[in-house]
N, C-alpha and C. Protein backbone atom coordinates (compact mmCIF):
# COMPACT_ATOMS: atom_id res chain seq x y z
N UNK A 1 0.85 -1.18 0.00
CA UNK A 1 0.00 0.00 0.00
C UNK A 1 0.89 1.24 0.00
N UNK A 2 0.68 2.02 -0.85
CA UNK A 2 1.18 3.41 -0.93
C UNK A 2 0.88 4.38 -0.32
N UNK A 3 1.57 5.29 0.89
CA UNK A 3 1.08 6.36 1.91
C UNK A 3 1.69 7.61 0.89
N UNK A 4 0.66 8.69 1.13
CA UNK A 4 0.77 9.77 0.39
C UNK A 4 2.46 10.37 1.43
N UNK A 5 2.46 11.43 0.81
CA UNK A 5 3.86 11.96 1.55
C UNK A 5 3.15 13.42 1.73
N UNK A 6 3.56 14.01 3.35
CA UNK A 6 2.96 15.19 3.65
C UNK A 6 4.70 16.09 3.36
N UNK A 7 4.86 16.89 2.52
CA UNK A 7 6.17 17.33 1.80
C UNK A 7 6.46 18.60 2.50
N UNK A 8 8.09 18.20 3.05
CA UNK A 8 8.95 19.75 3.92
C UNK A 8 9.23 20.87 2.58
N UNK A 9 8.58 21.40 3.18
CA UNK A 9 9.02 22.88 2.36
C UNK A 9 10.06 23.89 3.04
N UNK A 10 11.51 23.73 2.21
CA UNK A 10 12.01 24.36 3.19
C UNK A 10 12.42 25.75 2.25
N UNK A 11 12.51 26.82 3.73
CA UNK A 11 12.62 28.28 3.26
C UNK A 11 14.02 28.78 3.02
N UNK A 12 14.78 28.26 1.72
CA UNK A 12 16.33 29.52 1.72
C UNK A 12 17.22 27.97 2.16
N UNK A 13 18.45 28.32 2.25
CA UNK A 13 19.73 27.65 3.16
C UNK A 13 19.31 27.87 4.45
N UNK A 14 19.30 26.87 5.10
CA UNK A 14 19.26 27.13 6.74
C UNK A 14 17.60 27.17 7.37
N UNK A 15 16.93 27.57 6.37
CA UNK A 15 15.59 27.81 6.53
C UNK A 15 14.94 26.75 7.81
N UNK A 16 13.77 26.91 7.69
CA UNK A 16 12.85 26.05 8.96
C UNK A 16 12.42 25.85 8.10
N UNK A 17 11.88 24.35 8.23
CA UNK A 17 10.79 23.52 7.08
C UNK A 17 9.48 23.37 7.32
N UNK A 18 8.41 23.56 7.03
CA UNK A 18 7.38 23.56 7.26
C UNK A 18 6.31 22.77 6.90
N UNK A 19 5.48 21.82 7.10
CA UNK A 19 4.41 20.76 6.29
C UNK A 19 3.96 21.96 5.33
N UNK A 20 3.64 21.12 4.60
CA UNK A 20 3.19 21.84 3.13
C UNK A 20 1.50 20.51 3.64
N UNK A 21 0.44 21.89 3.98
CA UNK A 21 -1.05 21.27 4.10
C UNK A 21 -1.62 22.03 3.19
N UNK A 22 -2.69 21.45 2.34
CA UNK A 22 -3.77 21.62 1.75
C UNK A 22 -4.83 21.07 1.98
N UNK A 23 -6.01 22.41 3.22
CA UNK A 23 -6.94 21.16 4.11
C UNK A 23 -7.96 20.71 2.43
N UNK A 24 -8.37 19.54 3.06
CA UNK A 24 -9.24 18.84 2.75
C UNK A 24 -8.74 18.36 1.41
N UNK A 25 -7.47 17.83 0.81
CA UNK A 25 -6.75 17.04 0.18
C UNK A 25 -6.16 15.84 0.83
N UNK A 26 -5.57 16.24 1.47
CA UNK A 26 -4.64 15.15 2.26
C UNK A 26 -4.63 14.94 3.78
N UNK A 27 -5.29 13.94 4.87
CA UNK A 27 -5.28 13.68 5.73
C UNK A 27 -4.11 13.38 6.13
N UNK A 28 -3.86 14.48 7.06
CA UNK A 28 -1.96 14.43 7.85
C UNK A 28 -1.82 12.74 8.32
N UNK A 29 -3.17 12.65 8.94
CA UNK A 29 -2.45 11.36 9.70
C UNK A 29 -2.81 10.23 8.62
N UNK A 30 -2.84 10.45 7.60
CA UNK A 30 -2.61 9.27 6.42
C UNK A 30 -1.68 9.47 5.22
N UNK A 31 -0.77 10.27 6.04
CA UNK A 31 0.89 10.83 5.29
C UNK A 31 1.60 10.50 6.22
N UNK A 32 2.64 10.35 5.19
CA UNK A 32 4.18 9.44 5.86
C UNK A 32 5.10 10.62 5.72
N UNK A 33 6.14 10.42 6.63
CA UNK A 33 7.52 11.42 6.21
C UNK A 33 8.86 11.05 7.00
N UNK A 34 9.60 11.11 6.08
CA UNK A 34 11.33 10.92 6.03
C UNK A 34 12.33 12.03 6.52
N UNK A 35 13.11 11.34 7.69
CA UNK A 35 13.74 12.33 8.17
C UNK A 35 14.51 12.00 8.72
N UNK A 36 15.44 12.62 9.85
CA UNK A 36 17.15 11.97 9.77
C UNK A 36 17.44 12.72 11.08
N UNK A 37 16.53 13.82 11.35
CA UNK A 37 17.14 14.77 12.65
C UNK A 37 16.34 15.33 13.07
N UNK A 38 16.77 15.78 14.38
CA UNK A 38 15.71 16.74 15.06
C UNK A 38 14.88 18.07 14.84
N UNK A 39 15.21 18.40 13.46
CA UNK A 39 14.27 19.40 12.73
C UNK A 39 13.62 18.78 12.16
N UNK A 40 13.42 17.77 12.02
CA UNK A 40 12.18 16.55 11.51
C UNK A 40 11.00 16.72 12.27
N UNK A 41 11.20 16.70 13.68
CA UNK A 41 10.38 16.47 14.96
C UNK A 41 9.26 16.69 14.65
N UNK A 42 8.71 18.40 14.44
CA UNK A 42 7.48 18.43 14.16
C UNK A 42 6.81 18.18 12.80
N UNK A 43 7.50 17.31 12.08
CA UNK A 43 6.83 17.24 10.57
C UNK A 43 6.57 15.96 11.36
N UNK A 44 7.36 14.71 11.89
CA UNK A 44 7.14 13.64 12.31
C UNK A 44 5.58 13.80 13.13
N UNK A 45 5.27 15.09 14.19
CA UNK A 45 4.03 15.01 15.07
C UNK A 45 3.16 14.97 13.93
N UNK A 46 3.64 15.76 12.28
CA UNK A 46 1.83 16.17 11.98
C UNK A 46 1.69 14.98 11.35
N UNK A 47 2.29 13.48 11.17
CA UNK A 47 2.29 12.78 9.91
C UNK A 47 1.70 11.61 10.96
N UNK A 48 0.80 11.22 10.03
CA UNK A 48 1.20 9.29 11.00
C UNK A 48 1.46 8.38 10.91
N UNK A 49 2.77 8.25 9.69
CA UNK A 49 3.46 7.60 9.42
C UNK A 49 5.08 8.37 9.64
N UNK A 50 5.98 7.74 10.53
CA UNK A 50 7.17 8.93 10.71
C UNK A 50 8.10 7.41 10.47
N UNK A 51 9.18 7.66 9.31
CA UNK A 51 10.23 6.75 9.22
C UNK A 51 11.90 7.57 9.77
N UNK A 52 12.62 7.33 10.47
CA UNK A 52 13.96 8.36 11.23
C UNK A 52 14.85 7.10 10.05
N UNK A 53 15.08 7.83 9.31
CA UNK A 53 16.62 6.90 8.43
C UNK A 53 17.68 7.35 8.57
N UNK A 54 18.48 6.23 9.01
CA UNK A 54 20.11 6.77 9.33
C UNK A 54 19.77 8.10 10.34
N UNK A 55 19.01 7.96 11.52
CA UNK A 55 18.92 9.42 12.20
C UNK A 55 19.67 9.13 13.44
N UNK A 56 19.68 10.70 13.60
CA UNK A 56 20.19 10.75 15.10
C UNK A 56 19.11 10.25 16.06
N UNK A 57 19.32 10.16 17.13
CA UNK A 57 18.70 9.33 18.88
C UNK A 57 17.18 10.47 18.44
N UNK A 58 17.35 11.64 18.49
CA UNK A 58 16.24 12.36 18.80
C UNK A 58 15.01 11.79 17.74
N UNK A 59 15.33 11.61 16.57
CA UNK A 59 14.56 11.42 15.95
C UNK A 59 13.69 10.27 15.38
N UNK A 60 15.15 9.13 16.22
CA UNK A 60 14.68 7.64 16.47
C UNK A 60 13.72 7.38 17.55
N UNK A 61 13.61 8.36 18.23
CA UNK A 61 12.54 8.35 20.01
C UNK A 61 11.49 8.44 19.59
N UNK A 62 10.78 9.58 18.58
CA UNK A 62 9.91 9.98 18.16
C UNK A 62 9.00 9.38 16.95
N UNK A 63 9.74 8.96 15.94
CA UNK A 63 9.26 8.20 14.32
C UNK A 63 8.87 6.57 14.82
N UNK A 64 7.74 6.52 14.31
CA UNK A 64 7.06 5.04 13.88
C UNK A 64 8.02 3.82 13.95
N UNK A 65 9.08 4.36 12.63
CA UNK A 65 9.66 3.22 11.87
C UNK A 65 10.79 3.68 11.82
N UNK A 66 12.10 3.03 12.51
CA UNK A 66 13.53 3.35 11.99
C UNK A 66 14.06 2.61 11.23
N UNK A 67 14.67 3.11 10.06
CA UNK A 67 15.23 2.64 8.94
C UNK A 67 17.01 2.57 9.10
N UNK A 68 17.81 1.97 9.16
CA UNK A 68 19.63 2.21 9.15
C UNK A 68 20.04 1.38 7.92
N UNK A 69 20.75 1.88 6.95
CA UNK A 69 21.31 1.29 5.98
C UNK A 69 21.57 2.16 4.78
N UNK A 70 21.41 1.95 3.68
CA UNK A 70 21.80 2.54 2.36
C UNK A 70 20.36 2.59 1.50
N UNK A 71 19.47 1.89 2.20
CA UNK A 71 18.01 1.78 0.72
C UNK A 71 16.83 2.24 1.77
N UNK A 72 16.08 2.80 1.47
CA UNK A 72 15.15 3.40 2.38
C UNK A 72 13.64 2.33 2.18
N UNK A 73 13.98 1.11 0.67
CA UNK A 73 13.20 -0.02 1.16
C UNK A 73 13.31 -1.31 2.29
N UNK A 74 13.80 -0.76 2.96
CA UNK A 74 14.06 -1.71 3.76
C UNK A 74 13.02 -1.90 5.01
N UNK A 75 12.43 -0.11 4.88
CA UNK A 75 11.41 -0.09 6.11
C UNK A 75 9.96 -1.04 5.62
N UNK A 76 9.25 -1.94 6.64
CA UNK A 76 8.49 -2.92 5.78
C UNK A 76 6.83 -2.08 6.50
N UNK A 77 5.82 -1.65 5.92
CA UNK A 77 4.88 -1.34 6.36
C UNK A 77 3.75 -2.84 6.42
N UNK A 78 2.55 -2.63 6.74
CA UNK A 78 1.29 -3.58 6.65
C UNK A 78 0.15 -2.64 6.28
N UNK A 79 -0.80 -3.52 5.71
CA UNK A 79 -1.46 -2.96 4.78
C UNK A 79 -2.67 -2.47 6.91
N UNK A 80 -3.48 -1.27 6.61
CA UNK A 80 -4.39 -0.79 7.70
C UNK A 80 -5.96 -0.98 6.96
């Protein structure tokens, strides 16, 4: 099964990233999102699917699903 992706929009170099929502398109908590660090954190709260790949501790505490390796198929979902 394929989870939509709720997409970081980030502002400039250095910027803060922000969920990119369009209400009544996409249900946050039936979007997934990829991330690696603790500026992930709150994209991880709005999603309800959170995968931490290759992340630091903070972001492994928080995400669903941790991924470590080189292929980001490795994380295995089940169908809901």
């Amino acid at each position: 099964m394929a989870l939509p992706v709720l997409v970081e929009v980030l502002g400039g170099a250095g910027g803060r990233g922000r969920p990119l929502h369009r209400p009544g398109r996409f249900a946050p908590e039936r979007c997934s999102a990829v991330g690696d660090s603790r500026s992930d954190l709150p994209l991880f709260a709005a999603v309800g699917t959170s995968i931490a790949f290759n992340a630091t501790p903070a972001a492994r505490v928080v995400a669903t699903h941790v991924v470590d390796g080189p292929d980001l198929r490795a994380a295995q979902f089940r169908s809901v």
